[in-house]
PDB file of N, CA and C in Angstrom:
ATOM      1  N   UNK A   1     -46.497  -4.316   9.546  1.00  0.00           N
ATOM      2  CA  UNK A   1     -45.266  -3.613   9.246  1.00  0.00           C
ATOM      3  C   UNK A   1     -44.947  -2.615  10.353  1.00  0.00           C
ATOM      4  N   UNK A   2     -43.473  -2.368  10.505  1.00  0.00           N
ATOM      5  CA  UNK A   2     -43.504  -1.715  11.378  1.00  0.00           C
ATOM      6  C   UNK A   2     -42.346  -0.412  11.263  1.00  0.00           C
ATOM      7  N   UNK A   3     -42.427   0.557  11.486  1.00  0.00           N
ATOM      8  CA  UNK A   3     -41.919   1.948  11.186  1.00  0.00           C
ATOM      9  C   UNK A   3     -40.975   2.342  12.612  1.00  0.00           C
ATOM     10  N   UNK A   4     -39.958   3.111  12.429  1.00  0.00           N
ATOM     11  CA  UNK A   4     -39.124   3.922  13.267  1.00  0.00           C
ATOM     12  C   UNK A   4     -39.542   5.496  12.718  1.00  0.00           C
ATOM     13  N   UNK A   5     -39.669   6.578  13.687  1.00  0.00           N
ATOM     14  CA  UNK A   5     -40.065   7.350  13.762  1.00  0.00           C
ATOM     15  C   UNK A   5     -38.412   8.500  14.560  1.00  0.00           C
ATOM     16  N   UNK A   6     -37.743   8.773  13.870  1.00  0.00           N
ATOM     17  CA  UNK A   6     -36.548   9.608  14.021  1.00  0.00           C
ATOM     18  C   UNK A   6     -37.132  11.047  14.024  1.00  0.00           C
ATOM     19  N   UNK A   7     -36.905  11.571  15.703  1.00  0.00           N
ATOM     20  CA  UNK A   7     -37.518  12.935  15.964  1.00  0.00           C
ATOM     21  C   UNK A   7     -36.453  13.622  15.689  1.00  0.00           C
ATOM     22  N   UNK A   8     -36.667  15.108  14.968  1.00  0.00           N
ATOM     23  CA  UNK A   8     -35.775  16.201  15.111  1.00  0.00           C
ATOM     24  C   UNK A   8     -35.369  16.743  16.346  1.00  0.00           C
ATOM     25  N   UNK A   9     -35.349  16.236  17.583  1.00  0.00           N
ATOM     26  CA  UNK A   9     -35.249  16.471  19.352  1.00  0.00           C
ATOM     27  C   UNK A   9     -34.309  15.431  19.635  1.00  0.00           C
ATOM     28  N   UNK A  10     -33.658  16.205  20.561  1.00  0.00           N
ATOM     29  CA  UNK A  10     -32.278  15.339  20.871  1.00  0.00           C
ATOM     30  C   UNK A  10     -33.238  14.931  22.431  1.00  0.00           C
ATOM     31  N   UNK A  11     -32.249  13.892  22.956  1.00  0.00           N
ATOM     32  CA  UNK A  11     -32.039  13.455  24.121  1.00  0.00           C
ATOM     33  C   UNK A  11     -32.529  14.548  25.359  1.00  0.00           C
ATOM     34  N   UNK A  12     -31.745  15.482  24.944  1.00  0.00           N
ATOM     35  CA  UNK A  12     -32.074  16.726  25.838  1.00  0.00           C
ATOM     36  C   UNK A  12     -32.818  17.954  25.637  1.00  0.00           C
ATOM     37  N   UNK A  13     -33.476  17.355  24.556  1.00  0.00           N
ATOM     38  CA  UNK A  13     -35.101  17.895  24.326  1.00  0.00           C
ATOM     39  C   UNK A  13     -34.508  19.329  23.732  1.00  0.00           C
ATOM     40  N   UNK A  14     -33.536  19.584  22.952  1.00  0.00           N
ATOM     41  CA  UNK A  14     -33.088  20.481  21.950  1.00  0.00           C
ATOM     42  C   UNK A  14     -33.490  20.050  20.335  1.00  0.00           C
ATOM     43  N   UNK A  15     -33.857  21.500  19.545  1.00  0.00           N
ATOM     44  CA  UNK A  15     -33.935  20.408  18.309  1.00  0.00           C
ATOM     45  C   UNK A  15     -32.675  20.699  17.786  1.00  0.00           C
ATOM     46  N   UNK A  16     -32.882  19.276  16.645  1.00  0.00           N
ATOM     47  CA  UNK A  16     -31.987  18.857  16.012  1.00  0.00           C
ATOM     48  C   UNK A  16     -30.983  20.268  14.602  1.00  0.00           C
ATOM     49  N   UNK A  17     -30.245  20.720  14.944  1.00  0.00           N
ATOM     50  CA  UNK A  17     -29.946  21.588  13.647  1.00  0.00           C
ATOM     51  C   UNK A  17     -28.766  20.744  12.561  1.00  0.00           C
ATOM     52  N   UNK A  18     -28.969  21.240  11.451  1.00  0.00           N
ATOM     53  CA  UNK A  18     -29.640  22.112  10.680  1.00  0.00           C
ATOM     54  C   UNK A  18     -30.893  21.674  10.640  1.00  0.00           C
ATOM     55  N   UNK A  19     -31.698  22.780  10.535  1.00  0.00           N
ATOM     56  CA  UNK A  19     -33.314  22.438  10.392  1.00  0.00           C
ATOM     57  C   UNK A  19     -34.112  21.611   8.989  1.00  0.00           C
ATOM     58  N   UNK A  20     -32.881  21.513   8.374  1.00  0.00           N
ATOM     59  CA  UNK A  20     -33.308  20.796   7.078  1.00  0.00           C
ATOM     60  C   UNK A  20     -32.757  19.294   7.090  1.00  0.00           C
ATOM     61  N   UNK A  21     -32.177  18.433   8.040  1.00  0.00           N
ATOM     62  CA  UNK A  21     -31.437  17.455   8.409  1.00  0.00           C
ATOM     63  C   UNK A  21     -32.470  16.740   7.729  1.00  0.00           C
ATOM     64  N   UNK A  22     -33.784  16.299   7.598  1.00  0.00           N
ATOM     65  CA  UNK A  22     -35.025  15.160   7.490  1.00  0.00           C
ATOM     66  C   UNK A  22     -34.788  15.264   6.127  1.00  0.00           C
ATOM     67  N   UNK A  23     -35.057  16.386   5.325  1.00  0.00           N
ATOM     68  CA  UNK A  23     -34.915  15.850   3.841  1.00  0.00           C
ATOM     69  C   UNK A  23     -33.625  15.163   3.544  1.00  0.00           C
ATOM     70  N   UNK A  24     -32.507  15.845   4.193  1.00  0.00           N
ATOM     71  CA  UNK A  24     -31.325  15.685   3.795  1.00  0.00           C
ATOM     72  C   UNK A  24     -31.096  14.204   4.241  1.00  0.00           C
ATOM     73  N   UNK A  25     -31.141  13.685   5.244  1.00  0.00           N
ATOM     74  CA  UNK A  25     -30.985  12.085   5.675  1.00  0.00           C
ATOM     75  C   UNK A  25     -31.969  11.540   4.533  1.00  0.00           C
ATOM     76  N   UNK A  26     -33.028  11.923   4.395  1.00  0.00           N
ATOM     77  CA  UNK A  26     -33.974  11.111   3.131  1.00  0.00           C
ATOM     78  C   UNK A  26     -33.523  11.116   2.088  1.00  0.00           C
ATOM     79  N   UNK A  27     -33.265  12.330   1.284  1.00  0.00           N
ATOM     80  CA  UNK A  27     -32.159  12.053  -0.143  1.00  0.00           C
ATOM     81  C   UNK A  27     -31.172  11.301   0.172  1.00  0.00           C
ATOM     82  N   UNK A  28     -30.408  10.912   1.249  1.00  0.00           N
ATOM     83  CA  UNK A  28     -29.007  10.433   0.851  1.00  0.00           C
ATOM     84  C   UNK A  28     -29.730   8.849   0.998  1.00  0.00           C
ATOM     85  N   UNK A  29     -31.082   8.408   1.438  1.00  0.00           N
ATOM     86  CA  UNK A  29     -31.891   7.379   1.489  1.00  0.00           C
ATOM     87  C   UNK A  29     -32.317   6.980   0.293  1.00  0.00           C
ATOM     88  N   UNK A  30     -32.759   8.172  -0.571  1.00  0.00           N
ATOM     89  CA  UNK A  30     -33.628   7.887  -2.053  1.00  0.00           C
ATOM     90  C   UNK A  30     -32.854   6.441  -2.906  1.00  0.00           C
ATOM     91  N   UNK A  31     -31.727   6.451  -3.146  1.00  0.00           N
ATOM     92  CA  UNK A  31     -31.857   5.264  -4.591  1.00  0.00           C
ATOM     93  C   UNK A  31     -32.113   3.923  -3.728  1.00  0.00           C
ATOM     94  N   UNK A  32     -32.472   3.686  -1.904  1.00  0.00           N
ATOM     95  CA  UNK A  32     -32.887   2.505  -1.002  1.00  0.00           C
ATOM     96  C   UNK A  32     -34.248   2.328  -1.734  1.00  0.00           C
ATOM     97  N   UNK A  33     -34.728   1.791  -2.473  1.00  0.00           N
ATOM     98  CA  UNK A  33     -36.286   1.489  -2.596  1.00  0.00           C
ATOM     99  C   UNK A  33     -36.811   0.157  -3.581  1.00  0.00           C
ATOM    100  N   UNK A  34     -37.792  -0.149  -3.354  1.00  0.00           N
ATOM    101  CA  UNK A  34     -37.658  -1.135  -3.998  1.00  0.00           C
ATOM    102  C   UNK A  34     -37.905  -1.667  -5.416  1.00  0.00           C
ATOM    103  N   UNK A  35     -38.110  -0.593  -6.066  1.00  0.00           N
ATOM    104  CA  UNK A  35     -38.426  -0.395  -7.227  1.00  0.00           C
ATOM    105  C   UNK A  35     -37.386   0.117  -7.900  1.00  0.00           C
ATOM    106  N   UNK A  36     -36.169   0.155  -7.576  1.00  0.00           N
ATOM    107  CA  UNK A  36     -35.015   0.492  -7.774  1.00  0.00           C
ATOM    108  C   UNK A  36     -34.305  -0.356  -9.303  1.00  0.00           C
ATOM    109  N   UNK A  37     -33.849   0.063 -10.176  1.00  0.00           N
ATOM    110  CA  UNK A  37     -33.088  -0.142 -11.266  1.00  0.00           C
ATOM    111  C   UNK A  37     -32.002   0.281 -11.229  1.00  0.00           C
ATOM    112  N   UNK A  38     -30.828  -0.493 -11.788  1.00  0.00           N
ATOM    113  CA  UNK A  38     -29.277  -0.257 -11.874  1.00  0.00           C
ATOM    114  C   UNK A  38     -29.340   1.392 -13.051  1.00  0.00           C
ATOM    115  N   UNK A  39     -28.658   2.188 -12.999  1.00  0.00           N
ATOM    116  CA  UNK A  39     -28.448   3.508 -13.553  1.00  0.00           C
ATOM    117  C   UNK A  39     -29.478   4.284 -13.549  1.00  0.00           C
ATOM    118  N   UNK A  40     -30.646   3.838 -12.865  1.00  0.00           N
ATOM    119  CA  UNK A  40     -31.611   5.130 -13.024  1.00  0.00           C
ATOM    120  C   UNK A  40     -31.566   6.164 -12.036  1.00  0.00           C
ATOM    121  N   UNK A  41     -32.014   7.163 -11.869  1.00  0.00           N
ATOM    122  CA  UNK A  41     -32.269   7.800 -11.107  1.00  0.00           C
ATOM    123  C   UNK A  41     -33.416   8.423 -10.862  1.00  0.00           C
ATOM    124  N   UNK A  42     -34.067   8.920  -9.245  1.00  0.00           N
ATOM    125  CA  UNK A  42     -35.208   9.296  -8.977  1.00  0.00           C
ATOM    126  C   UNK A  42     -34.917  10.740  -8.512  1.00  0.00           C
ATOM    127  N   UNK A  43     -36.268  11.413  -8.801  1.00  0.00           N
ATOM    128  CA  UNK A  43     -36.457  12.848  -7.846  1.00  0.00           C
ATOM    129  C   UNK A  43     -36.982  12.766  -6.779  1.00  0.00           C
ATOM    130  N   UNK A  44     -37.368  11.885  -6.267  1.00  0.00           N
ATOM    131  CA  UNK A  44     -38.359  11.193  -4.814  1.00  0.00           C
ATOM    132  C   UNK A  44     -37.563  10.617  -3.933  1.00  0.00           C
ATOM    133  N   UNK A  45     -38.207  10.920  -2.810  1.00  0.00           N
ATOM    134  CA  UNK A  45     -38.029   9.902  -1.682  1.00  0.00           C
ATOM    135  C   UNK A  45     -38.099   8.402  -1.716  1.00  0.00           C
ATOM    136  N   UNK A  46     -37.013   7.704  -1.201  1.00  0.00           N
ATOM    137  CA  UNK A  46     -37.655   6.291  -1.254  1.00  0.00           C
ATOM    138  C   UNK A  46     -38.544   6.157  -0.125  1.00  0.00           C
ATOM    139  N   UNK A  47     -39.704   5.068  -0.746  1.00  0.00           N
ATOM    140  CA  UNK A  47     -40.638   4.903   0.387  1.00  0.00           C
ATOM    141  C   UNK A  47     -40.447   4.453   1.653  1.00  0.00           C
ATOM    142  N   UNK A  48     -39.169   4.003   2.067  1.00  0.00           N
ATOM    143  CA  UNK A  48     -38.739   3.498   3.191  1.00  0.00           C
ATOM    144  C   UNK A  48     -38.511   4.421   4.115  1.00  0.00           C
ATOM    145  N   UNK A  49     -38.073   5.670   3.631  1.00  0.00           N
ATOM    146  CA  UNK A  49     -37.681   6.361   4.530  1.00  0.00           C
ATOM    147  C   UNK A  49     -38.019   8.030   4.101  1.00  0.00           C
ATOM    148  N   UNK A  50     -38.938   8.552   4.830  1.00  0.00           N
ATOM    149  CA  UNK A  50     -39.808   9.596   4.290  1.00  0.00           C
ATOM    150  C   UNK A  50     -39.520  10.869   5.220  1.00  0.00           C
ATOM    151  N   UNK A  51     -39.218  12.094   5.209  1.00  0.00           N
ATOM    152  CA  UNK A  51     -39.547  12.755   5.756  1.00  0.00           C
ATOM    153  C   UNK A  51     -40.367  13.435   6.302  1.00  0.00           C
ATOM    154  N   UNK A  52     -40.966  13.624   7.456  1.00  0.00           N
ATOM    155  CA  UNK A  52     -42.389  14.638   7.659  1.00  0.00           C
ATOM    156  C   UNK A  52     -41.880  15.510   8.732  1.00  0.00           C
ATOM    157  N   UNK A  53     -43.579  15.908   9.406  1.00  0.00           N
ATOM    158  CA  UNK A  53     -43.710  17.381   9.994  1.00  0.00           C
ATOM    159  C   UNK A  53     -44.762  16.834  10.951  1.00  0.00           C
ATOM    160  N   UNK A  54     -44.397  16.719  12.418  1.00  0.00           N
ATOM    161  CA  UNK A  54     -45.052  16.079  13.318  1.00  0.00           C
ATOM    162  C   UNK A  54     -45.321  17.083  14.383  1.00  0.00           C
ATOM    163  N   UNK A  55     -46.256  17.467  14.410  1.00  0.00           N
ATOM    164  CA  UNK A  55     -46.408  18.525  15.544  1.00  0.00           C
ATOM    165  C   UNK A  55     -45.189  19.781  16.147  1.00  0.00           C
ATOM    166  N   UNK A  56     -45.272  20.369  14.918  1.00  0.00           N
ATOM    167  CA  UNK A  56     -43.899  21.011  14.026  1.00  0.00           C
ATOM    168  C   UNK A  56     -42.650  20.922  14.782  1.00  0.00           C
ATOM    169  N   UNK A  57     -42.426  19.109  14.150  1.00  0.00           N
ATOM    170  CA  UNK A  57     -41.207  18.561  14.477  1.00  0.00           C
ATOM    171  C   UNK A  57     -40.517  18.128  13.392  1.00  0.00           C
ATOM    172  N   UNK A  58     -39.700  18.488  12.948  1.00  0.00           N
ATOM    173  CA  UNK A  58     -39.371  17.493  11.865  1.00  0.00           C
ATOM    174  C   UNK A  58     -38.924  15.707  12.242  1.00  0.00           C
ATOM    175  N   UNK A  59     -39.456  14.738  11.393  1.00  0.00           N
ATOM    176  CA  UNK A  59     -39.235  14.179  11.658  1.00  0.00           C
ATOM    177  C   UNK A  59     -38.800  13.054  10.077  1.00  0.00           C
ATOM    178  N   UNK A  60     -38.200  11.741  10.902  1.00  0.00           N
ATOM    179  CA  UNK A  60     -37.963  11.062   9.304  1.00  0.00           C
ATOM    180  C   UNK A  60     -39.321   9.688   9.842  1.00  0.00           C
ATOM    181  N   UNK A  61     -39.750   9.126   9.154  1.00  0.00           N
ATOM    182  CA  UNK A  61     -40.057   7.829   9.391  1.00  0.00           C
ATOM    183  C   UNK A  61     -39.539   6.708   8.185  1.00  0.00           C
ATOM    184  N   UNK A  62     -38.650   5.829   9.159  1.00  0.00           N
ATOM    185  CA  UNK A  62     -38.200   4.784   8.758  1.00  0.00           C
ATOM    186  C   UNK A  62     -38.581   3.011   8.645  1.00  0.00           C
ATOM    187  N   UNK A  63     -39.088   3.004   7.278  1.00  0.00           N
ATOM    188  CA  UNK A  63     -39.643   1.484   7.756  1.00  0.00           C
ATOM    189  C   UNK A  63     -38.957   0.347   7.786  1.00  0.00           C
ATOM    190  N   UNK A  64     -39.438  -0.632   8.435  1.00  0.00           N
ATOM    191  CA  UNK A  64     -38.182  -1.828   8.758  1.00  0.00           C
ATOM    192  C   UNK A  64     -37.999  -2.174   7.655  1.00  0.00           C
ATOM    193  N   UNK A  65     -38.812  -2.288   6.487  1.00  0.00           N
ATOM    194  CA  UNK A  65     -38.825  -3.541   5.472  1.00  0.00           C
ATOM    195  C   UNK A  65     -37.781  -2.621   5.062  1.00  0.00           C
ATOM    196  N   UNK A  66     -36.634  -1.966   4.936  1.00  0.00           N
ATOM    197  CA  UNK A  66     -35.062  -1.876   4.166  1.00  0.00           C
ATOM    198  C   UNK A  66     -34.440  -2.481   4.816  1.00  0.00           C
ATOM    199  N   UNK A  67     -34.429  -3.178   6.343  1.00  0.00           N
ATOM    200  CA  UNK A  67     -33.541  -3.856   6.431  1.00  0.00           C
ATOM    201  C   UNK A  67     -33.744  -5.220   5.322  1.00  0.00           C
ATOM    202  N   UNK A  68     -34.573  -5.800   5.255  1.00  0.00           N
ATOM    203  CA  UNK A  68     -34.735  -6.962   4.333  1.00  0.00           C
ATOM    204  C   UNK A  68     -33.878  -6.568   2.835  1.00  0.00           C
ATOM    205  N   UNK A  69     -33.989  -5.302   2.171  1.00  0.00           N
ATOM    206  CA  UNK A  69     -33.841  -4.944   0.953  1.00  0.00           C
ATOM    207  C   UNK A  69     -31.546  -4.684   1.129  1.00  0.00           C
ATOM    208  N   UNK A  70     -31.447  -4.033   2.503  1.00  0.00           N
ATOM    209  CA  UNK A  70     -30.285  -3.560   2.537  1.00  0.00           C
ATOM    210  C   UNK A  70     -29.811  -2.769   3.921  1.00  0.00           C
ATOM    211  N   UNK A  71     -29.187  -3.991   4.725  1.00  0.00           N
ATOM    212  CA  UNK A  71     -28.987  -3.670   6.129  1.00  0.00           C
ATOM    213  C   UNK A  71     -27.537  -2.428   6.479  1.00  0.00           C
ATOM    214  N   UNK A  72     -27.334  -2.431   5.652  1.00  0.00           N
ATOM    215  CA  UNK A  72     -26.097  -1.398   6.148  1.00  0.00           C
ATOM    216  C   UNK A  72     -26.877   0.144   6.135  1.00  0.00           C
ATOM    217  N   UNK A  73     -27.704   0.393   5.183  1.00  0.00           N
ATOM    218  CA  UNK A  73     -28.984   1.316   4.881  1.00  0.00           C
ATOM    219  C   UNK A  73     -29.376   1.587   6.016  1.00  0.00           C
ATOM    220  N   UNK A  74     -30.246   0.659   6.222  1.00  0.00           N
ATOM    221  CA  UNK A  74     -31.010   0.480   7.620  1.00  0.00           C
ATOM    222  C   UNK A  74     -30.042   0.272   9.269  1.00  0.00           C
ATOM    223  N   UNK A  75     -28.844   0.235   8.688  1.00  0.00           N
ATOM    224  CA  UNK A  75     -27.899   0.349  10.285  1.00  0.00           C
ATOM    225  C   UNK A  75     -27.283   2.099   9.891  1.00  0.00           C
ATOM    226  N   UNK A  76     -26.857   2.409   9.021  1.00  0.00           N
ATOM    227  CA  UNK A  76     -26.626   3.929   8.422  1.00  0.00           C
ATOM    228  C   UNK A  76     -27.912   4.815   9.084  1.00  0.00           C
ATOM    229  N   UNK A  77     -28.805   4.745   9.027  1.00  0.00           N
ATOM    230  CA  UNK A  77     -30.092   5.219   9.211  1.00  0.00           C
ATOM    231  C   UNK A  77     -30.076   5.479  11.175  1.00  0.00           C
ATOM    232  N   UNK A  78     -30.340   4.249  11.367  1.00  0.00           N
ATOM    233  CA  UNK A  78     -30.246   4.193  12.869  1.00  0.00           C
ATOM    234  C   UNK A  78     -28.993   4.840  14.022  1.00  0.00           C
ATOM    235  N   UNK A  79     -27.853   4.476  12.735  1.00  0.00           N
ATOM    236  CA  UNK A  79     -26.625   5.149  13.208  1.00  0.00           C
ATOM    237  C   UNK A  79     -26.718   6.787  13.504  1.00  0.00           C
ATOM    238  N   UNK A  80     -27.198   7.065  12.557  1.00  0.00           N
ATOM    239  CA  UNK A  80     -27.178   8.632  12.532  1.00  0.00           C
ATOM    240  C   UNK A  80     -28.014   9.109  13.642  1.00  0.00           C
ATOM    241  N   UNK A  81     -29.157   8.579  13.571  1.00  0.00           N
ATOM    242  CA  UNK A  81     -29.897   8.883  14.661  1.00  0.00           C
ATOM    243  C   UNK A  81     -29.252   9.085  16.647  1.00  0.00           C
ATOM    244  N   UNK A  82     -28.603   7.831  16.439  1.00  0.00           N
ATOM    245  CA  UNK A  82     -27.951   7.420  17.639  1.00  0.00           C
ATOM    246  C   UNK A  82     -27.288   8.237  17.741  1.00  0.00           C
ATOM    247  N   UNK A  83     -25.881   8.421  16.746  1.00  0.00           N
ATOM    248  CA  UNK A  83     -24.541   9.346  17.034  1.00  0.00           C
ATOM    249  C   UNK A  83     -25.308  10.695  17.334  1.00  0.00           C
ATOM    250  N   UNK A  84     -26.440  11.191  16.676  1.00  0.00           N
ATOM    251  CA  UNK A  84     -26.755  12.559  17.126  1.00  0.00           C
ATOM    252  C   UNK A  84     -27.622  12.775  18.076  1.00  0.00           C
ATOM    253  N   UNK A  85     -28.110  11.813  18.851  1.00  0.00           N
ATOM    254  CA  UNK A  85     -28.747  11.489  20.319  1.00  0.00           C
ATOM    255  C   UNK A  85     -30.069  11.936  20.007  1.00  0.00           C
ATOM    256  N   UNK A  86     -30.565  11.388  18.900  1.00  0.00           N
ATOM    257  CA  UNK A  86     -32.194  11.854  18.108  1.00  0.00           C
ATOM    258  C   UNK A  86     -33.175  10.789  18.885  1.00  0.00           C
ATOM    259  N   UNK A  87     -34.286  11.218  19.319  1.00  0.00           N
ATOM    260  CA  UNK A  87     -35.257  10.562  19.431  1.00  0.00           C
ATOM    261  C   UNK A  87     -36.478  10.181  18.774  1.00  0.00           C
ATOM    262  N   UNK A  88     -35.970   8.711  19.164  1.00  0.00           N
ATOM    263  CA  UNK A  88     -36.892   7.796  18.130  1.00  0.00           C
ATOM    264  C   UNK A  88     -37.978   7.108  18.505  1.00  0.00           C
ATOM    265  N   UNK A  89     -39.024   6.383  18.102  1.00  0.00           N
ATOM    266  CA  UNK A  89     -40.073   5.791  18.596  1.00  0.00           C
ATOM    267  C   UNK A  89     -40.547   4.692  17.189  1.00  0.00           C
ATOM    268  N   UNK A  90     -41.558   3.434  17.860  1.00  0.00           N
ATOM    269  CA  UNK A  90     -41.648   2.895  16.850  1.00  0.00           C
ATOM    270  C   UNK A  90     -43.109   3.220  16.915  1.00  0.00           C
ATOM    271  N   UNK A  91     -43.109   2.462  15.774  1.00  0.00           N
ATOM    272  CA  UNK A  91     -44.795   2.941  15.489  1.00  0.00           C
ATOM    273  C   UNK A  91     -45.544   1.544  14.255  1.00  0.00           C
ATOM    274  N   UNK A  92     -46.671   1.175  14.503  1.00  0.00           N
ATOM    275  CA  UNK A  92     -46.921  -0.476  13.593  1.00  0.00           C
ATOM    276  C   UNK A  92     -48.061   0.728  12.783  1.00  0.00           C
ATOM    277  N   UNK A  93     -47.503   0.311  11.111  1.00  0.00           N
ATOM    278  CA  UNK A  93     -48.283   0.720   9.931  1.00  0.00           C
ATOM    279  C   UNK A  93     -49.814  -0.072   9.881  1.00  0.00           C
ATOM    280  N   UNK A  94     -50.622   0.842   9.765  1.00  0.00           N
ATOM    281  CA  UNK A  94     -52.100   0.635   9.945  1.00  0.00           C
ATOM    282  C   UNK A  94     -52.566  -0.288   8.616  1.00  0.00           C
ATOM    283  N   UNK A  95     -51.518   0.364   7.495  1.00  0.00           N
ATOM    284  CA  UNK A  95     -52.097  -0.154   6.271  1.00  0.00           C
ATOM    285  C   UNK A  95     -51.493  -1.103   5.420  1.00  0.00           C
TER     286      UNK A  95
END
């Protein structure tokens, strides 16, 4: 499996503001998952797309398997990244 890694650092090695952007791209991610039911709702992250704290960076990690589940998700995702000149990296899941 393989993961995208969306840094809070732009292009020109500024970080990304608002400093809360990672949760916030991840909630608007949450009902993407695959355990997903019509009217429910979650308090969690979907597992596809997680926020963390990388060598106090914020960062999101994005895994491929949503494109399979829902490609506009997974082009939304990448989009954002791009339009805000975020740096990304991939990275292959160990587990």
């Amino acid at each position: 499996m393989t993961q995208t890694v969306i840094q809070g650092i732009t292009l020109d090695d500024k970080p990304f503001r608002p400093s809360d952007w990672a949760e916030r791209l991840a909630g608007v991610m949450a009902c993407f998952r695959p355990d997903a039911v019509e009217g429910m709702r979650y308090l969690d992250y979907s597992p596809w797309c997680v926020p963390i704290t990388q060598d106090n960076v914020r960062c999101v990690i994005v895994d491929h398997a949503i494109k399979d589940f829902n490609v506009m998700a997974w082009d939304f995702v990448m989009n954002f990244a791009k339009d805000n000149r975020l740096k990304m990296g991939e990275v292959c899941r160990l587990y």
